[in-house]
N, C-alpha and C. Protein backbone atom coordinates (compact mmCIF):
# COMPACT_ATOMS: atom_id res chain seq x y z
N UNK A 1 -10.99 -53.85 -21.05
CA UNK A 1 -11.78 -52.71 -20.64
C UNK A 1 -11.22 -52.15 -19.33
N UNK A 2 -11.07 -51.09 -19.51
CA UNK A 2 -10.29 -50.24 -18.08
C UNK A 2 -11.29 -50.45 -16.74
N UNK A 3 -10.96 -50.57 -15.60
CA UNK A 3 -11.82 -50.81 -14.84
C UNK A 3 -11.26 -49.75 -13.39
N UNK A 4 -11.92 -48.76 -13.25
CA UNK A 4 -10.84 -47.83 -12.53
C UNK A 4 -11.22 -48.45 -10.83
N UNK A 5 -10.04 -48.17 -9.79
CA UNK A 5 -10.25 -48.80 -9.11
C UNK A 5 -10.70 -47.63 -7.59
N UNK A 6 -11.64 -47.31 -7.87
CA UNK A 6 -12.38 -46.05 -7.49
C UNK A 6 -13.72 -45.95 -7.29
N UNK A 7 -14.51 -45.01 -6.35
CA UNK A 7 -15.71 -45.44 -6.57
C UNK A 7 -15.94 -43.44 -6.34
N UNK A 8 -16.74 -43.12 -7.35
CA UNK A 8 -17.45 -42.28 -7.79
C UNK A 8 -18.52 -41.87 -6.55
N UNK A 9 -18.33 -40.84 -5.89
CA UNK A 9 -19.12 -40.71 -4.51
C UNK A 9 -19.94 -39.28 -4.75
N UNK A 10 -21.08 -39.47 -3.95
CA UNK A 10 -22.58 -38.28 -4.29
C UNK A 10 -21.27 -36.75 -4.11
N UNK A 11 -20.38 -36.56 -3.30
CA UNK A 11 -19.93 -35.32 -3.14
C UNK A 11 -18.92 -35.05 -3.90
N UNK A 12 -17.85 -36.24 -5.03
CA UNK A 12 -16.71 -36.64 -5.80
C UNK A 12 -18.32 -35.96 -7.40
N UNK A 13 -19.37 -36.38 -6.99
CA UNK A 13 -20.07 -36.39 -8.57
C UNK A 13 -20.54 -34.50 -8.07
N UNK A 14 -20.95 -34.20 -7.40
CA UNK A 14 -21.65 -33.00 -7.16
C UNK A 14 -20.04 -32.15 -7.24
N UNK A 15 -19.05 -32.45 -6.94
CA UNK A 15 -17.99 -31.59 -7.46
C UNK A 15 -17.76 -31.27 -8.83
N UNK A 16 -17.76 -32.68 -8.99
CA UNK A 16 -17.78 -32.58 -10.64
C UNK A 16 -18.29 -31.73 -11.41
N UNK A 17 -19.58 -31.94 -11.29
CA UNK A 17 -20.86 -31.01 -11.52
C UNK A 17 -20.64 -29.73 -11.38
N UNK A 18 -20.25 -29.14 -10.77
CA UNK A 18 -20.02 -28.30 -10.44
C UNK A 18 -18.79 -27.15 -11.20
N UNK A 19 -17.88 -28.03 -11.34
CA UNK A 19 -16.47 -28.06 -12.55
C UNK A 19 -17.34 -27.73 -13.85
N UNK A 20 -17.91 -28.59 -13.92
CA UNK A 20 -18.60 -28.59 -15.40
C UNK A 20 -19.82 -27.27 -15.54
N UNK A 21 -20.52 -27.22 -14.45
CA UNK A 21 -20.88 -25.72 -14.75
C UNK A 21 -20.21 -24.48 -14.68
N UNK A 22 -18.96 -24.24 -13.94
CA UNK A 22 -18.24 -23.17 -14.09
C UNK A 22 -17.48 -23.15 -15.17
N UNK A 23 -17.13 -24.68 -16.04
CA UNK A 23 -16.64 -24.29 -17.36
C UNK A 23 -17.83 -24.04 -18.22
N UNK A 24 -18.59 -24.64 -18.33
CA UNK A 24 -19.64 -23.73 -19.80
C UNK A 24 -19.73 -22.63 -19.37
N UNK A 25 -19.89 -21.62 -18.16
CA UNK A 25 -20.20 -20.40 -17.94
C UNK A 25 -18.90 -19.63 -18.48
N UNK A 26 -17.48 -20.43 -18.06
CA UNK A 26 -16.43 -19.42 -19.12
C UNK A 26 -16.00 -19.74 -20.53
N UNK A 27 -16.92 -20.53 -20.96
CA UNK A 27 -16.82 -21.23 -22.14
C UNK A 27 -17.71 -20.17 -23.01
N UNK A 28 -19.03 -19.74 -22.15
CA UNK A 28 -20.30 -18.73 -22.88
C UNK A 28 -20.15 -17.18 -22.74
N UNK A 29 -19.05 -17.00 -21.95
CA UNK A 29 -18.61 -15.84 -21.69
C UNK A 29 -17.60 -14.82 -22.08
N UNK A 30 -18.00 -14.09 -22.94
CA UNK A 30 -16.89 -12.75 -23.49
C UNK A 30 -16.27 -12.16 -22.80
N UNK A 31 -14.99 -12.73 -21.86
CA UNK A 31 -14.05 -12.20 -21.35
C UNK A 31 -13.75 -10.95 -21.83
N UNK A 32 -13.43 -9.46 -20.97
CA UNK A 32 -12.46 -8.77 -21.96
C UNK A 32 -11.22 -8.41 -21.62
N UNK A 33 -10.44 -8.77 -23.14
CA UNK A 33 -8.77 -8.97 -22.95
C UNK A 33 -7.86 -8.34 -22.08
N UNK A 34 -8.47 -7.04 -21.11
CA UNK A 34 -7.60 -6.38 -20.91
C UNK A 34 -7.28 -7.35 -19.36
N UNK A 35 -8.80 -8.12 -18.88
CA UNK A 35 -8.99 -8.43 -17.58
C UNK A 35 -8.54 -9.55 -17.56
N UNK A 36 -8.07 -10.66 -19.00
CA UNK A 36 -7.68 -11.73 -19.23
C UNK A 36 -5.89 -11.57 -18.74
N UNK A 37 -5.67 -10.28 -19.51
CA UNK A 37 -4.11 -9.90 -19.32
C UNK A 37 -4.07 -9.38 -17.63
N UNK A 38 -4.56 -8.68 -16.99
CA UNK A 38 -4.74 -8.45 -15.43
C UNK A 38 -4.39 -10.06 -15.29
N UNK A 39 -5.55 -10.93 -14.92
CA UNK A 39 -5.70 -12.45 -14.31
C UNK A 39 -4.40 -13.36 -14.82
N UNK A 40 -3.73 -13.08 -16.01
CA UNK A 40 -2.56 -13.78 -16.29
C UNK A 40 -1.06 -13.38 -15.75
N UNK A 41 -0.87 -12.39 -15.57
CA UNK A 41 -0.15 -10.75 -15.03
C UNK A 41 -0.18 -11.33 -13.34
N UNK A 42 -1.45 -11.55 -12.81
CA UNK A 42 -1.44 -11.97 -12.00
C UNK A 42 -0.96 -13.39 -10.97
N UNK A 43 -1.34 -14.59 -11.83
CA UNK A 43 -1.01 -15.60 -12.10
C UNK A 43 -0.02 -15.44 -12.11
N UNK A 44 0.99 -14.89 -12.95
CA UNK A 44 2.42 -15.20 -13.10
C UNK A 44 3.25 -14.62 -12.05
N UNK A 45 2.52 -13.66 -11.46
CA UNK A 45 3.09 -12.99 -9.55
C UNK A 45 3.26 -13.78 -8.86
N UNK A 46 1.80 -14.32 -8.31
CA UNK A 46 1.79 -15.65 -7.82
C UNK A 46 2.50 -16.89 -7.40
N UNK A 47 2.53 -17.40 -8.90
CA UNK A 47 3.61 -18.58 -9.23
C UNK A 47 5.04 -18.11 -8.48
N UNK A 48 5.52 -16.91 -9.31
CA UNK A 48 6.97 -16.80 -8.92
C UNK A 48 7.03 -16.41 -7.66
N UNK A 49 6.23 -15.61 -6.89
CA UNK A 49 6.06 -15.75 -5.36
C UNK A 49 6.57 -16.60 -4.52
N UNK A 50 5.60 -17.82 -4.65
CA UNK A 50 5.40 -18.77 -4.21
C UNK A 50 5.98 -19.77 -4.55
N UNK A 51 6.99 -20.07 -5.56
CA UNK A 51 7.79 -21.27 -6.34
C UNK A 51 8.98 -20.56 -5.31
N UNK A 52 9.77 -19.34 -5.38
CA UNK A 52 10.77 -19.11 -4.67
C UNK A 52 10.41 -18.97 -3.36
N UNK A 53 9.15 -19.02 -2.69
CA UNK A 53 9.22 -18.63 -1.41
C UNK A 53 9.04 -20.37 -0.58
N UNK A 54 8.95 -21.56 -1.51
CA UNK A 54 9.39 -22.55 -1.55
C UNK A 54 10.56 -22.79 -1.16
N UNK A 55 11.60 -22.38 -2.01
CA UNK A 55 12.80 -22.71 -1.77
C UNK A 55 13.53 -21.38 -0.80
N UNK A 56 12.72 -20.75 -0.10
CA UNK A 56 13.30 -20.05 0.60
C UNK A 56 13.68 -18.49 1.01
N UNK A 57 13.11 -17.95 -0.20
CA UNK A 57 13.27 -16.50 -0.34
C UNK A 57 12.15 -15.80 0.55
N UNK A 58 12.47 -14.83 1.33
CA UNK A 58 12.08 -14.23 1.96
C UNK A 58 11.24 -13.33 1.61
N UNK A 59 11.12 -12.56 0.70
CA UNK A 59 10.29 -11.61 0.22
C UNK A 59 8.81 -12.08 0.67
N UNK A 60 8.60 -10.48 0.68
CA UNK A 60 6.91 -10.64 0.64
C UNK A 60 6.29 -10.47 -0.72
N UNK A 61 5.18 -10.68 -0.80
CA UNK A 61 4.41 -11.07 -1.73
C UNK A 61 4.24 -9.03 -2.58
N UNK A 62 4.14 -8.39 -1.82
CA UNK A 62 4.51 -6.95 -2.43
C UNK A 62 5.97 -6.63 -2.80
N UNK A 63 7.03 -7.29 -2.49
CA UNK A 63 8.45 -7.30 -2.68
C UNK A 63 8.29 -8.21 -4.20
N UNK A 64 7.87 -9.22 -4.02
CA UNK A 64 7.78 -9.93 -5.53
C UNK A 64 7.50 -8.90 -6.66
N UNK A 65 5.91 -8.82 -6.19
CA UNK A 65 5.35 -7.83 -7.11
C UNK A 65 6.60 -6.88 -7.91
N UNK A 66 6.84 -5.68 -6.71
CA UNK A 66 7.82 -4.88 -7.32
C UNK A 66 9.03 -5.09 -8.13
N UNK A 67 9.71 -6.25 -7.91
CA UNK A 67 10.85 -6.95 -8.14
C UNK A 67 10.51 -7.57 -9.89
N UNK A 68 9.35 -8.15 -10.44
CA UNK A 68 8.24 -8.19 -11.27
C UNK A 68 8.26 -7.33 -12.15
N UNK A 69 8.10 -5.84 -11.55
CA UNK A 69 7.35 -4.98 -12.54
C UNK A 69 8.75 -4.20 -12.89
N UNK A 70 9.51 -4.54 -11.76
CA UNK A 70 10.81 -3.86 -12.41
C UNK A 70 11.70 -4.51 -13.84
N UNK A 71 11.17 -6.37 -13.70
CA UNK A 71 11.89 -6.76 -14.72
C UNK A 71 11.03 -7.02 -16.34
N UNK A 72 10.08 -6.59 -15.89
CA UNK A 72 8.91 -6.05 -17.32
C UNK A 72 9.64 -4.63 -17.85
N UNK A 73 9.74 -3.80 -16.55
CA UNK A 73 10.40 -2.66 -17.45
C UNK A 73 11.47 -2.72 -18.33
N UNK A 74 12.31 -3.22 -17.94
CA UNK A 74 13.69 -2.98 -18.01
C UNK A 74 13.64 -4.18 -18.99
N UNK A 75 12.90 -4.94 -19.12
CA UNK A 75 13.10 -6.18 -20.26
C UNK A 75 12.14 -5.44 -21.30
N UNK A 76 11.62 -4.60 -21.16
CA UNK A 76 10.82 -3.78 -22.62
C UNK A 76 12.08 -2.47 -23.03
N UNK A 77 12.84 -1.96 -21.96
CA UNK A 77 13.46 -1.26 -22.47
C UNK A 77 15.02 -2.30 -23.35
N UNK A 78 15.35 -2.96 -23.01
CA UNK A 78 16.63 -4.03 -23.58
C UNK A 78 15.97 -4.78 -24.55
């Protein structure tokens, strides 16, 4: 029997709790697709932002962006 070596604390359980009510609320909720594609669109700014500004790249976070929307274009036109 697994015995985790952890102890489950009033503010570790009230987080929890908490997790678990913000997922049934997007679990009960009719997203609409256009705002799903915005929040993912977004997300993926983000990431690449911040993964290269990791290793060093200078850009700002509106330099990403643009840099982004230029290679959506140009990868729908090719």
């Amino acid at each position: 029997m697994f015995k985790p070596k952890f102890t489950i604390t009033n503010k570790i359980n009230k987080a929890l709790l908490e997790i678990e009510r913000a997922r049934g609320f997007l679990e009960a909720t009719k997203l609409k697709e256009e705002w799903i594609r915005e929040m993912q669109s977004e997300a993926l700014i983000l990431e690449s932002h911040y993964s290269t500004h990791i290793e060093g790249t200078k850009l700002t976070l509106a330099q990403s962006k643009k840099i982004l929307r230029y290679v959506r274009f140009f990868s729908k036109i090719f």
